[in-house]
PDB file of N, CA and C in Angstrom:
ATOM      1  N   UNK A   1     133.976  62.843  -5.061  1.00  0.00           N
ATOM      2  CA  UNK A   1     134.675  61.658  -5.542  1.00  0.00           C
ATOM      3  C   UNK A   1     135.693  62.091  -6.590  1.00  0.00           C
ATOM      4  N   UNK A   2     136.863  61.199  -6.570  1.00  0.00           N
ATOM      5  CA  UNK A   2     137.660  61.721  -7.685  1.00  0.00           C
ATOM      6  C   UNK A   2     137.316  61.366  -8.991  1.00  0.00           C
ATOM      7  N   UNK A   3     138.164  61.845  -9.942  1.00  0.00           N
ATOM      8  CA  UNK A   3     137.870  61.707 -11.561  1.00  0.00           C
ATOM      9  C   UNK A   3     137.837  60.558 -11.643  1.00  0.00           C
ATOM     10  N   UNK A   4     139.062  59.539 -11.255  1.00  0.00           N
ATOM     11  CA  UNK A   4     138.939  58.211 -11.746  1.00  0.00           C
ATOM     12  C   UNK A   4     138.117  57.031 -10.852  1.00  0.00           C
ATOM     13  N   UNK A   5     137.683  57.542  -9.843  1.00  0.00           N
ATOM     14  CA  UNK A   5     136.504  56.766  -9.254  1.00  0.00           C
ATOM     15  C   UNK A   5     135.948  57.026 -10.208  1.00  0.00           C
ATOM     16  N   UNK A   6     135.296  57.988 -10.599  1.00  0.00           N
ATOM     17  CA  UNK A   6     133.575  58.856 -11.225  1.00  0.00           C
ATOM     18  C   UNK A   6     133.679  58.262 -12.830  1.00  0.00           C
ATOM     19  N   UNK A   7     134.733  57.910 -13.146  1.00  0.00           N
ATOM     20  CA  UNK A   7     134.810  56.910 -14.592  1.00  0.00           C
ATOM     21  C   UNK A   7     134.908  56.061 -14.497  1.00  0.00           C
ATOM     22  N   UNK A   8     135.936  55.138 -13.646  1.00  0.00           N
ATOM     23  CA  UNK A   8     135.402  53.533 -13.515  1.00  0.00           C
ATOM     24  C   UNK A   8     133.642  53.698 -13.124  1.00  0.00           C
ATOM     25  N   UNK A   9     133.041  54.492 -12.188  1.00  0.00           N
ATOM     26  CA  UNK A   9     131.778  54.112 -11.618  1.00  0.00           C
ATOM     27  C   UNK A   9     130.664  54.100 -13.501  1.00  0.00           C
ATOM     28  N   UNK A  10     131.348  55.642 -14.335  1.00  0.00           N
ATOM     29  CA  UNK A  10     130.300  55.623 -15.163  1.00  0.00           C
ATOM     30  C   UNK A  10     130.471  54.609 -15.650  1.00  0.00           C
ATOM     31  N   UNK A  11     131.941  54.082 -16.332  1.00  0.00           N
ATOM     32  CA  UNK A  11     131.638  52.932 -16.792  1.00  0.00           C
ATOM     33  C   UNK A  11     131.264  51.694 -16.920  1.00  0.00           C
ATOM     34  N   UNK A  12     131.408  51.378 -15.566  1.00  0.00           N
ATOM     35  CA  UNK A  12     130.556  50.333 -14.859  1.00  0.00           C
ATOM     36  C   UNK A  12     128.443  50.265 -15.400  1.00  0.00           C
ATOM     37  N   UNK A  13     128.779  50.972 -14.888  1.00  0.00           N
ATOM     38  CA  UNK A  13     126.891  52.110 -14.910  1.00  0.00           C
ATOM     39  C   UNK A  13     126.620  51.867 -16.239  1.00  0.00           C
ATOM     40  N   UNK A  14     127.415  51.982 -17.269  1.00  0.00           N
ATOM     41  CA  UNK A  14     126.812  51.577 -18.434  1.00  0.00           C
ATOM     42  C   UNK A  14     126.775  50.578 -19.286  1.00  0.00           C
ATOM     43  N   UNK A  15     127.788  49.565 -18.632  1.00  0.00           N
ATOM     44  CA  UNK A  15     127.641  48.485 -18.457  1.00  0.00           C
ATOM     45  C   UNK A  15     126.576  47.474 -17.896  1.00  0.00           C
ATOM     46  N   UNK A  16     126.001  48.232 -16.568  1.00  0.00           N
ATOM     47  CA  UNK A  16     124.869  47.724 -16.097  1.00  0.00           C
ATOM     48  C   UNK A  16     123.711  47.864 -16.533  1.00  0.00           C
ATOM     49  N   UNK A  17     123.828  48.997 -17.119  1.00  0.00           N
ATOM     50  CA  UNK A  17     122.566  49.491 -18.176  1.00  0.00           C
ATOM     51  C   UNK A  17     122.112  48.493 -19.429  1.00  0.00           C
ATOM     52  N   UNK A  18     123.348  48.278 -19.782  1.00  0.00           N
ATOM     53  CA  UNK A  18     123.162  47.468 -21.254  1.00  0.00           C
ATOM     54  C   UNK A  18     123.203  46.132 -21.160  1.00  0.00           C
ATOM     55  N   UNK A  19     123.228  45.539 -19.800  1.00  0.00           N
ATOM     56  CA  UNK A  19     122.991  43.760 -19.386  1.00  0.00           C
ATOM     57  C   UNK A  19     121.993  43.601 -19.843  1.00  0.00           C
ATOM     58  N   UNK A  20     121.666  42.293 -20.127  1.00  0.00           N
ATOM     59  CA  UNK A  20     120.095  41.567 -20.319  1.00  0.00           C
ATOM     60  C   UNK A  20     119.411  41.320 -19.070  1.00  0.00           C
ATOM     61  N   UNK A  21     120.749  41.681 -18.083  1.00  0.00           N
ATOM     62  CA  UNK A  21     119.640  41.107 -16.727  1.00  0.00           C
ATOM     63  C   UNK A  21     119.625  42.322 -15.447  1.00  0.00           C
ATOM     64  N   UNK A  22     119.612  43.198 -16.171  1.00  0.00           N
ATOM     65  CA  UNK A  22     119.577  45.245 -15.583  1.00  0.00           C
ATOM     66  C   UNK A  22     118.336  44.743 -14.830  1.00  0.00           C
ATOM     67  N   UNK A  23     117.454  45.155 -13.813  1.00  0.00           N
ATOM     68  CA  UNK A  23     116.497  45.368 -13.749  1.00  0.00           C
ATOM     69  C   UNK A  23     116.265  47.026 -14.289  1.00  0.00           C
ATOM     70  N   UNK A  24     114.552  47.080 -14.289  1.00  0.00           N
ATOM     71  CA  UNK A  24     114.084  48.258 -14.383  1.00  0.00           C
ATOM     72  C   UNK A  24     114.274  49.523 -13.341  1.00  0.00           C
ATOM     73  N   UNK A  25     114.201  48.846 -12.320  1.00  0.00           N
ATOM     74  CA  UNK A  25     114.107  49.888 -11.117  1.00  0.00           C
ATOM     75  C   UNK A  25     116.119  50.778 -11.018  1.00  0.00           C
ATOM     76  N   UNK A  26     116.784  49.100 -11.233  1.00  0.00           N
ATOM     77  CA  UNK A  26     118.318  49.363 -11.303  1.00  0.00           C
ATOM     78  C   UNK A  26     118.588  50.264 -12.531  1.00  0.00           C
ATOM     79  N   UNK A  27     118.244  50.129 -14.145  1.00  0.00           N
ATOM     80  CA  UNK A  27     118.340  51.099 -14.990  1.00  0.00           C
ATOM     81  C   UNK A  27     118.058  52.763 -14.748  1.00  0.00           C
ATOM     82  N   UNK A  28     116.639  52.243 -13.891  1.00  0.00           N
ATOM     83  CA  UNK A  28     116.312  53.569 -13.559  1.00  0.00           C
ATOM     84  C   UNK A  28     117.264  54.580 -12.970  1.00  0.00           C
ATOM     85  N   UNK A  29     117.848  53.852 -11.938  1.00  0.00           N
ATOM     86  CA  UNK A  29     118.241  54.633 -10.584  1.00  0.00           C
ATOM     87  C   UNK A  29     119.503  54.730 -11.259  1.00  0.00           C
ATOM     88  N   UNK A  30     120.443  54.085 -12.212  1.00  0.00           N
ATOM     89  CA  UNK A  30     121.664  54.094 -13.056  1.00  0.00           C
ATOM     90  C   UNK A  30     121.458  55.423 -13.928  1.00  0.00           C
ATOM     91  N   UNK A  31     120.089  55.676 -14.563  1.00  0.00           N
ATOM     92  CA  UNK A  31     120.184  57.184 -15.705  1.00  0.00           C
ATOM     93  C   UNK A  31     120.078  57.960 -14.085  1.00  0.00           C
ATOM     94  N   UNK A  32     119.372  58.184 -13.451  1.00  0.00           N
ATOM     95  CA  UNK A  32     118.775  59.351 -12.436  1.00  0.00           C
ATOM     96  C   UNK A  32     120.424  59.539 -11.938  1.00  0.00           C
ATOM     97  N   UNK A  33     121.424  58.852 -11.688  1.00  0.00           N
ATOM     98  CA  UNK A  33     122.654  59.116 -11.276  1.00  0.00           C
ATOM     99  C   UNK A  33     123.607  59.474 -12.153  1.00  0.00           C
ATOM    100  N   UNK A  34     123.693  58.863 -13.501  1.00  0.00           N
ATOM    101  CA  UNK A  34     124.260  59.705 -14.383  1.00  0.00           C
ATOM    102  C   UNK A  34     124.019  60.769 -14.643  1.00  0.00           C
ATOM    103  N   UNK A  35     122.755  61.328 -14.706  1.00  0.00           N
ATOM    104  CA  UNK A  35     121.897  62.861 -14.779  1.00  0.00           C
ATOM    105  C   UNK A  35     122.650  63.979 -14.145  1.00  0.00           C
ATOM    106  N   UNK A  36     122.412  63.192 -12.728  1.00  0.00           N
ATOM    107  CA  UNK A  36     122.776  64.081 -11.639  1.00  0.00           C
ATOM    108  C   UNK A  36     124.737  64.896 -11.385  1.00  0.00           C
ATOM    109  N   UNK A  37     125.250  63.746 -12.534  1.00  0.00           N
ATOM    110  CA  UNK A  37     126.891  63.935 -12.288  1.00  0.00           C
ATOM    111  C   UNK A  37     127.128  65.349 -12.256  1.00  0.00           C
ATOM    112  N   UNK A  38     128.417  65.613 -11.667  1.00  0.00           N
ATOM    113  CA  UNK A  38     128.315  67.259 -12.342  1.00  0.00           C
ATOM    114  C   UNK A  38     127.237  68.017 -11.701  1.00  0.00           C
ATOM    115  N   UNK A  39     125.866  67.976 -10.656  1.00  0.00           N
ATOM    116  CA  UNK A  39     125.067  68.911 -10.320  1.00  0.00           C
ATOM    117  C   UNK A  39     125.253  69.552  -9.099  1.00  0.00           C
ATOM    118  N   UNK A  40     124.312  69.821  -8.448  1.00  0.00           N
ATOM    119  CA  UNK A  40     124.183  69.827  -6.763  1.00  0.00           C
ATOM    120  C   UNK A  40     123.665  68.901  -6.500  1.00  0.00           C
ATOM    121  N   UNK A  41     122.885  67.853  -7.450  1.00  0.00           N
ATOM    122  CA  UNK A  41     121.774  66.910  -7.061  1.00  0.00           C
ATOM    123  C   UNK A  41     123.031  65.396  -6.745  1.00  0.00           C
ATOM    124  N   UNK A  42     124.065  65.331  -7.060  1.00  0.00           N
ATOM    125  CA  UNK A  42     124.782  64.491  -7.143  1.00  0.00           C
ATOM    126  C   UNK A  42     125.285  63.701  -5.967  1.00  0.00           C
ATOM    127  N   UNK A  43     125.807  64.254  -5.277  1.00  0.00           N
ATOM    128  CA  UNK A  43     125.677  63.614  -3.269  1.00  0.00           C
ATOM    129  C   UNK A  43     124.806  62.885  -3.463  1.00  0.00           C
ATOM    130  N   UNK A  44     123.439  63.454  -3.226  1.00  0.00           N
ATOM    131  CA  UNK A  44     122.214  62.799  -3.322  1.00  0.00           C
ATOM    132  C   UNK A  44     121.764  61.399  -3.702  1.00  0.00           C
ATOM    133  N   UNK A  45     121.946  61.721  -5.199  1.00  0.00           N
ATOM    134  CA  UNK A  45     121.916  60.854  -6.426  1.00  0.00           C
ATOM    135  C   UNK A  45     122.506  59.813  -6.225  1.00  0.00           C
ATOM    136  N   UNK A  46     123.599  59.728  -5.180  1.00  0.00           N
ATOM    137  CA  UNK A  46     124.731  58.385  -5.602  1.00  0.00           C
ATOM    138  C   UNK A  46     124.091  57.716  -3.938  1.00  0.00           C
ATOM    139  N   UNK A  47     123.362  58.197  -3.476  1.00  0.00           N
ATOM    140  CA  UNK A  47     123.226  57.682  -2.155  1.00  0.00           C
ATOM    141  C   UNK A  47     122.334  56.903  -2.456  1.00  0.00           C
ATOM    142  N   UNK A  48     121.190  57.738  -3.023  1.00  0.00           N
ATOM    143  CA  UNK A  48     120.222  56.363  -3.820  1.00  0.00           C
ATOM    144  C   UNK A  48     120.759  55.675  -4.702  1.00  0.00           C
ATOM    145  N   UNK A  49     121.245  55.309  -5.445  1.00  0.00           N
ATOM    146  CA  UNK A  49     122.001  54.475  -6.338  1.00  0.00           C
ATOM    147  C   UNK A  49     122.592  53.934  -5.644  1.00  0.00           C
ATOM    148  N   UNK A  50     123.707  53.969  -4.608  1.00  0.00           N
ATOM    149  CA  UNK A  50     124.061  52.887  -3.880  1.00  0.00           C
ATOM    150  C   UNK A  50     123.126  52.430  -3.827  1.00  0.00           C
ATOM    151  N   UNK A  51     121.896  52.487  -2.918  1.00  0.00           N
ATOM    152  CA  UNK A  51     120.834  51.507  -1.974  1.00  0.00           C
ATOM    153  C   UNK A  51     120.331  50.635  -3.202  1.00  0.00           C
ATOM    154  N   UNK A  52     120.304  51.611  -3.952  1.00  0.00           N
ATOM    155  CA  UNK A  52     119.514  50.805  -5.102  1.00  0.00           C
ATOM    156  C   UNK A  52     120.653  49.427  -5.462  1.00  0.00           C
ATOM    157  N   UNK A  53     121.432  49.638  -5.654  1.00  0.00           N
ATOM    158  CA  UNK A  53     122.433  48.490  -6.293  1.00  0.00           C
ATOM    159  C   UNK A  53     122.554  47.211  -4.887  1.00  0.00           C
ATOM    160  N   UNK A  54     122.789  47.922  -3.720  1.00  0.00           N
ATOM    161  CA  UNK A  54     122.867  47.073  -2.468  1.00  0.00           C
ATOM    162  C   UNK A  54     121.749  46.221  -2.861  1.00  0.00           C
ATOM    163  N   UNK A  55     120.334  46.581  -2.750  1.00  0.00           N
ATOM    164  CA  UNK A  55     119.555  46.102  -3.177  1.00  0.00           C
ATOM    165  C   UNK A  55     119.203  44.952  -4.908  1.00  0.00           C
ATOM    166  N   UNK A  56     119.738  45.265  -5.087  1.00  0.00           N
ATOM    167  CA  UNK A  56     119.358  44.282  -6.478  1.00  0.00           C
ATOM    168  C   UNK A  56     120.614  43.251  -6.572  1.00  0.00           C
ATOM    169  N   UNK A  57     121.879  43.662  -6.252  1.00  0.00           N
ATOM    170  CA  UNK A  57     122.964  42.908  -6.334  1.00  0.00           C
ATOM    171  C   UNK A  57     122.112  40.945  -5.256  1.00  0.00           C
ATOM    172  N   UNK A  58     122.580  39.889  -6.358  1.00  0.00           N
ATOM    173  CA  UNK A  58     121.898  38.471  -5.985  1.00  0.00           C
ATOM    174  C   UNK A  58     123.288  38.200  -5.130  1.00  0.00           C
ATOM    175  N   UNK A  59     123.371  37.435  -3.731  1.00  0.00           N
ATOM    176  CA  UNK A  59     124.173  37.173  -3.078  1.00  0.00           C
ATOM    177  C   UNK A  59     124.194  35.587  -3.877  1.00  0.00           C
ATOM    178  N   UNK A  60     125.025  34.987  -3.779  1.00  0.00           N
ATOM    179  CA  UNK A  60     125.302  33.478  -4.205  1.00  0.00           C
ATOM    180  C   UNK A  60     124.161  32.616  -3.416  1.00  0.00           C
ATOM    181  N   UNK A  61     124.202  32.870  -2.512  1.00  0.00           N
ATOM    182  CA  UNK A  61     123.162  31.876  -1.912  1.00  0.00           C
ATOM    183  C   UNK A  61     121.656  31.659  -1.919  1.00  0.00           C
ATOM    184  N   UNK A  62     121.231  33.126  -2.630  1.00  0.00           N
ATOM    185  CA  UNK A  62     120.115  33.299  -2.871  1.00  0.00           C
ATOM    186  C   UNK A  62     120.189  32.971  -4.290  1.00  0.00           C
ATOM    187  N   UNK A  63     120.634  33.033  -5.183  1.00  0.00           N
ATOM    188  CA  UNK A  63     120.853  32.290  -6.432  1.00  0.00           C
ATOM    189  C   UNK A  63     120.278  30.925  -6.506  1.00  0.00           C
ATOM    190  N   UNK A  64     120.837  30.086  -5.833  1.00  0.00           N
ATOM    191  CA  UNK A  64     120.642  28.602  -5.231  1.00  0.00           C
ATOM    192  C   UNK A  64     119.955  28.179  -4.914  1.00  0.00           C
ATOM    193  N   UNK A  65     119.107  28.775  -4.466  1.00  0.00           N
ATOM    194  CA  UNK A  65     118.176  28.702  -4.106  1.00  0.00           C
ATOM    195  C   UNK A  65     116.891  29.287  -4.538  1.00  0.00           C
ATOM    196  N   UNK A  66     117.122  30.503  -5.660  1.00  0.00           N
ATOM    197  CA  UNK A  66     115.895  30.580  -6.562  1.00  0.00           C
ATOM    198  C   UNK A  66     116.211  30.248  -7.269  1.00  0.00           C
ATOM    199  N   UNK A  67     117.098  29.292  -8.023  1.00  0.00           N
ATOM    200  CA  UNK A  67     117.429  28.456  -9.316  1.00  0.00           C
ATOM    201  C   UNK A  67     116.718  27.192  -9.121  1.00  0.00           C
ATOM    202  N   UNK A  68     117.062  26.762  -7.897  1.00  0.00           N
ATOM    203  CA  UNK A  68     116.373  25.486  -7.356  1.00  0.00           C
ATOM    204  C   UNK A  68     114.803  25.465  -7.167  1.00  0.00           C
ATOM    205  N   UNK A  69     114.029  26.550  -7.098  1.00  0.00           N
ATOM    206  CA  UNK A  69     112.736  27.242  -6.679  1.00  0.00           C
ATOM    207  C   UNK A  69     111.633  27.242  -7.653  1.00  0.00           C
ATOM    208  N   UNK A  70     110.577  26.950  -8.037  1.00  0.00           N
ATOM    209  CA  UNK A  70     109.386  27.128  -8.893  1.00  0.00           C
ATOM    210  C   UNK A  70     109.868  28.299  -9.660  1.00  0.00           C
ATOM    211  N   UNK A  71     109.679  29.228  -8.780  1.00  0.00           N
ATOM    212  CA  UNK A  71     109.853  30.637  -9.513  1.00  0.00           C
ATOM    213  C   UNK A  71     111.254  30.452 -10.410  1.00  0.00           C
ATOM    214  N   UNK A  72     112.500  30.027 -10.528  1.00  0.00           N
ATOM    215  CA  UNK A  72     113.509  29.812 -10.923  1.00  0.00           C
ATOM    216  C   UNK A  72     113.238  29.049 -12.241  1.00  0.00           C
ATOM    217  N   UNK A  73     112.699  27.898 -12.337  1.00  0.00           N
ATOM    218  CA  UNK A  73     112.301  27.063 -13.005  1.00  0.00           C
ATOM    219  C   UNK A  73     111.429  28.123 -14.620  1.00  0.00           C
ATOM    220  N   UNK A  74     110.439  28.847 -14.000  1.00  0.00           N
ATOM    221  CA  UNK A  74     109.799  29.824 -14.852  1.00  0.00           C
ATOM    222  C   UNK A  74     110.422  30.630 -15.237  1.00  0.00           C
ATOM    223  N   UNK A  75     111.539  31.144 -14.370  1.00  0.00           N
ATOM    224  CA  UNK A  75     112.430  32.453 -15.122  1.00  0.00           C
ATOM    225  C   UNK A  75     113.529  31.533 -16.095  1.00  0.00           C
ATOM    226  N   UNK A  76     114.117  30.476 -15.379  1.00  0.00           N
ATOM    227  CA  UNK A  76     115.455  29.735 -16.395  1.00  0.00           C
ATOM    228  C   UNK A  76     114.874  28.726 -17.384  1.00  0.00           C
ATOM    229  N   UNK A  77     113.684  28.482 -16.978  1.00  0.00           N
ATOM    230  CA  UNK A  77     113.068  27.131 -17.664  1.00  0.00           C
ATOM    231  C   UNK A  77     113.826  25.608 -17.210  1.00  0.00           C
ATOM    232  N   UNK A  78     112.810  24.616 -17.131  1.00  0.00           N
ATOM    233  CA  UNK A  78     113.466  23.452 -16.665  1.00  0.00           C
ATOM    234  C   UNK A  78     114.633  22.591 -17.349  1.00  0.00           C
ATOM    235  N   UNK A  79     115.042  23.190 -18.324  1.00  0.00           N
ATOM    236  CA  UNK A  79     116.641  22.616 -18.672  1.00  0.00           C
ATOM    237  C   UNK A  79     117.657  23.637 -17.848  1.00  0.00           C
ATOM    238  N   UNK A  80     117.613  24.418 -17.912  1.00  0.00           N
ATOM    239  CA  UNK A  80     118.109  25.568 -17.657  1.00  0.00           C
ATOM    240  C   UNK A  80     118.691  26.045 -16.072  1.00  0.00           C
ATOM    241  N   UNK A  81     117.752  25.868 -15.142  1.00  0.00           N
ATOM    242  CA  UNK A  81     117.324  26.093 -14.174  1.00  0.00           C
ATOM    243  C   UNK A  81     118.313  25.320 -13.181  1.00  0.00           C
ATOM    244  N   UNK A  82     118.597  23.862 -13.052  1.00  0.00           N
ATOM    245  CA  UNK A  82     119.671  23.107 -12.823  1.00  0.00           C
ATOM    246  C   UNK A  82     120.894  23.612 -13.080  1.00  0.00           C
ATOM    247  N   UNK A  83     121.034  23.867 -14.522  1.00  0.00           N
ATOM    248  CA  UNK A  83     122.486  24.530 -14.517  1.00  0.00           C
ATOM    249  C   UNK A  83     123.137  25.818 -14.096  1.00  0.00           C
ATOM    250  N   UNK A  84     122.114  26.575 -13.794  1.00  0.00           N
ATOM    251  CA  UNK A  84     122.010  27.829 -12.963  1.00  0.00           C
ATOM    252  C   UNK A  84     122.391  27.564 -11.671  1.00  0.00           C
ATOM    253  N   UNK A  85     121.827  26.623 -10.490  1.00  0.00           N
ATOM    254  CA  UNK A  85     122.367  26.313  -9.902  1.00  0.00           C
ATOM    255  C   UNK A  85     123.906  25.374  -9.603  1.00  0.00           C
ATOM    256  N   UNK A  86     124.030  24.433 -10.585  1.00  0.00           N
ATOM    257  CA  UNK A  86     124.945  24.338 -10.200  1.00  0.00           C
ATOM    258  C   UNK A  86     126.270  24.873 -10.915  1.00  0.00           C
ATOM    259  N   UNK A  87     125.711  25.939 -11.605  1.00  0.00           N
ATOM    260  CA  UNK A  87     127.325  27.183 -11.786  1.00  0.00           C
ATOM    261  C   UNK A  87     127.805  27.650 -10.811  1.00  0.00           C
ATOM    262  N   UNK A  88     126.087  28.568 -10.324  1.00  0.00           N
ATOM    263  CA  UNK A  88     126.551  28.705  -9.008  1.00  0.00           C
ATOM    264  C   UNK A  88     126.797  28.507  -7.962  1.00  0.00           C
ATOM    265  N   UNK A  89     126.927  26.810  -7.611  1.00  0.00           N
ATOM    266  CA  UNK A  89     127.457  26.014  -6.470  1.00  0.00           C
ATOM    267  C   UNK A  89     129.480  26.107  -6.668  1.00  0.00           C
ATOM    268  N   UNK A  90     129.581  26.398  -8.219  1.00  0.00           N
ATOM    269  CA  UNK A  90     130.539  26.452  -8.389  1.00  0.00           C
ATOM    270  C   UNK A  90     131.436  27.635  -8.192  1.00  0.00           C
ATOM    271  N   UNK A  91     130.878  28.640  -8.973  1.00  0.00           N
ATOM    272  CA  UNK A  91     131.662  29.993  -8.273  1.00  0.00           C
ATOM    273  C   UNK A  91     132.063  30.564  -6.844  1.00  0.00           C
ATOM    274  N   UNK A  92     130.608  29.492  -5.642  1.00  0.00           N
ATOM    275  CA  UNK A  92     130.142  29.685  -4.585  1.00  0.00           C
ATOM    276  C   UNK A  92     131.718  28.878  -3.705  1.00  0.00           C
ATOM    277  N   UNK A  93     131.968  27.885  -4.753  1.00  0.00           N
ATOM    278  CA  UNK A  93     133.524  27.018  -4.329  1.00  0.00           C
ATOM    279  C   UNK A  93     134.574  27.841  -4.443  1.00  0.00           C
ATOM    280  N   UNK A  94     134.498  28.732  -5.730  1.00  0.00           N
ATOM    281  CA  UNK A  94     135.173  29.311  -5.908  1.00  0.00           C
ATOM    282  C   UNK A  94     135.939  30.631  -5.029  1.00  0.00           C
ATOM    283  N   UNK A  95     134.669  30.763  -4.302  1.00  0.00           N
ATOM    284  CA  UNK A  95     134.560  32.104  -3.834  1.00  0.00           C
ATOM    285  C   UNK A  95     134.062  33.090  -3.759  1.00  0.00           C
ATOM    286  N   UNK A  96     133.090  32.990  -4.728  1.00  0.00           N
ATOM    287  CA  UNK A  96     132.061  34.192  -5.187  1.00  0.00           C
ATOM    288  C   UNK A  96     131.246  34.243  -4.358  1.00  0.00           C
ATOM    289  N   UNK A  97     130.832  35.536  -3.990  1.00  0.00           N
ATOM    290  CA  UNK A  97     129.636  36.205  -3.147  1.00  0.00           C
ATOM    291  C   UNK A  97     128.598  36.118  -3.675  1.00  0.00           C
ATOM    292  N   UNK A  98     128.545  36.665  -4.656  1.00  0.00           N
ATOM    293  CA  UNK A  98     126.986  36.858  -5.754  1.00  0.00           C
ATOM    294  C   UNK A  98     127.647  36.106  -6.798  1.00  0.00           C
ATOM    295  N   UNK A  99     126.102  36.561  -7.559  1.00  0.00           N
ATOM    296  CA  UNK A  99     125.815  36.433  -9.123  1.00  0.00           C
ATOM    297  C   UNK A  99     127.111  36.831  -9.940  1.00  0.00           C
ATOM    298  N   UNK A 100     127.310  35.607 -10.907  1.00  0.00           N
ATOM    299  CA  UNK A 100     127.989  36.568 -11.386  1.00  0.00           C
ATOM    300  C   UNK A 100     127.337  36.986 -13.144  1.00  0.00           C
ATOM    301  N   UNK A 101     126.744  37.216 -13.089  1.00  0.00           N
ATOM    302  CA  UNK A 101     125.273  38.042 -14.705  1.00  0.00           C
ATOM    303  C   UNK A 101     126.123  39.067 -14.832  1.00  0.00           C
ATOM    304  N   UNK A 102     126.133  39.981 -15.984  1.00  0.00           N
ATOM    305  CA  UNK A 102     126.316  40.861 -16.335  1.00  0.00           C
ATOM    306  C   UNK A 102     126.769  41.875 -15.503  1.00  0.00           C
ATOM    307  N   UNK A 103     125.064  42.063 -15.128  1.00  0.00           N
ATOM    308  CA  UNK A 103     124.437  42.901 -14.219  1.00  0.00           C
ATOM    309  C   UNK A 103     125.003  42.913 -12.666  1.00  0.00           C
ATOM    310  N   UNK A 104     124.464  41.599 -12.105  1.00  0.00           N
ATOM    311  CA  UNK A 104     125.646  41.669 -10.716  1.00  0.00           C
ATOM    312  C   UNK A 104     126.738  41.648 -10.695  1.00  0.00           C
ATOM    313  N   UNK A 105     127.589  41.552 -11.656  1.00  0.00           N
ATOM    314  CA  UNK A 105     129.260  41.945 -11.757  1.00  0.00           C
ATOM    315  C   UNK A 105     130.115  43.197 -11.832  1.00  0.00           C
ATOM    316  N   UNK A 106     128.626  43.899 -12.648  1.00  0.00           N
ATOM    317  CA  UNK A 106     128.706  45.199 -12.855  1.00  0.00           C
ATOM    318  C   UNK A 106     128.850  46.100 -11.513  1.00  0.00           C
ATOM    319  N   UNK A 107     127.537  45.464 -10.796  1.00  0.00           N
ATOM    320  CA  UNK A 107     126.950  46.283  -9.570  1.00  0.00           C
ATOM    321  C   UNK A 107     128.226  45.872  -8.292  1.00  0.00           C
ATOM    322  N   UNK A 108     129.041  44.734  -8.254  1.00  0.00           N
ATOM    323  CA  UNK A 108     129.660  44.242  -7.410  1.00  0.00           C
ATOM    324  C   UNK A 108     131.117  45.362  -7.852  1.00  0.00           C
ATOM    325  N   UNK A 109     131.374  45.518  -9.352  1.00  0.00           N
ATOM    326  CA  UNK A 109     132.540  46.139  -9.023  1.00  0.00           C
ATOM    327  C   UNK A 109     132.087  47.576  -9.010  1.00  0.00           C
ATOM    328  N   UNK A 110     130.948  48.334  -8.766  1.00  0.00           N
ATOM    329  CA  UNK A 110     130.536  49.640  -8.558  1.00  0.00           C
ATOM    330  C   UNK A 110     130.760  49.914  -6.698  1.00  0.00           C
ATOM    331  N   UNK A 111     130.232  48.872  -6.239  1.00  0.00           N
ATOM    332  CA  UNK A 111     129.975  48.942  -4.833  1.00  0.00           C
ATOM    333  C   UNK A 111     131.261  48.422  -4.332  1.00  0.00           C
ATOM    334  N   UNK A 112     132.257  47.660  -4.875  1.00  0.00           N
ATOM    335  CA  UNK A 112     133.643  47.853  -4.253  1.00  0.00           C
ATOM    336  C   UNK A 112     134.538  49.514  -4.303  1.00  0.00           C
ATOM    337  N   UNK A 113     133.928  50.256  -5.078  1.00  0.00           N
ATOM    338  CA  UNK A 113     133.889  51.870  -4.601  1.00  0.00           C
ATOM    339  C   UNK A 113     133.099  52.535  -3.829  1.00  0.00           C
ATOM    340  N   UNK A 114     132.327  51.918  -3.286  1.00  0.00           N
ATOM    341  CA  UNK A 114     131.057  52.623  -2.455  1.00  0.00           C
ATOM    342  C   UNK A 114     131.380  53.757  -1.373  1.00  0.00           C
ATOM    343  N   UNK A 115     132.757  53.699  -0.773  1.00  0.00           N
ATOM    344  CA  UNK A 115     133.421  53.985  -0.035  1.00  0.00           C
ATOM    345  C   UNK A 115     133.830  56.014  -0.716  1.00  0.00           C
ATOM    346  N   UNK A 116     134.275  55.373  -1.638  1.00  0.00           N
ATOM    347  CA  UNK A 116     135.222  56.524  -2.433  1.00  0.00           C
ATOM    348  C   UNK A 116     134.077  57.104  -3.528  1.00  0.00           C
ATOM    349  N   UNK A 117     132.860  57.060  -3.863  1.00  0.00           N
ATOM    350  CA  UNK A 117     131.719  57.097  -4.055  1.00  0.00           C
ATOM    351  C   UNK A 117     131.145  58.205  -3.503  1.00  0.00           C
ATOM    352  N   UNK A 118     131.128  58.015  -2.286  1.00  0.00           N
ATOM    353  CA  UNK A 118     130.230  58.435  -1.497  1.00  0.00           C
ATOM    354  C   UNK A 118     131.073  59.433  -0.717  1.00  0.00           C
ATOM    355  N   UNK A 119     132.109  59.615  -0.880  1.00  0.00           N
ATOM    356  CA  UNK A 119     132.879  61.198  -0.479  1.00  0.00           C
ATOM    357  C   UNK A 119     132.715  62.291  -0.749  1.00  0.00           C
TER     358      UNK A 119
END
């Protein structure tokens, strides 16, 4: 990958790191790929880190539907939880694919390099 992929990506990456809404598994797989920059382990490294991000990145519609959801309710709380959904009925007007958190904004503009990434 080139230099300025491999710095938008770190910086992204540490961006995703420092969200409130990182998961654990996503932090994880974010240091194990920074580690790896610069190694032989690095090919590697970014292949899992893609999957990993494919994976955690919230599509809009699944938003909507765990906002709307019991489980939603417990994670946003019942004031909360409503307006979660309907932000994201709104971005969803807007155009948005996913989430847009910290975290999935982060991961959405990492994986619009996935391409040039993974060279």
């Amino acid at each position: 990958m080139n230099k300025e992929v491999k710095d938008f990506a770190v910086q992204k990456t540490k961006e995703l790191m420092e969200s409130f809404s990182c998961s654990a598994e996503a932090k994880a797989a974010a240091q194990a790929w920074l580690d790896a920059l610069d190694t032989e382990n690095e090919a590697q490294e970014t292949e899992k880190y893609i999957k990993e991000l494919e994976g955690d990145i919230m599509p809009i519609d699944m938003l909507i539907d765990f906002a709307e959801s019991e489980g939603g309710v417990k994670v946003f709380g019942p004031e909360k939880a409503p307006q979660v959904a309907a932000h994201a009925r709104e971005i969803k007007a807007a155009g948005a694919r996913y989430c847009d958190c910290p975290a999935c904004a982060a991961v959405e503009a990492i994986l619009e390099k996935k391409d040039e990434l993974l060279k």
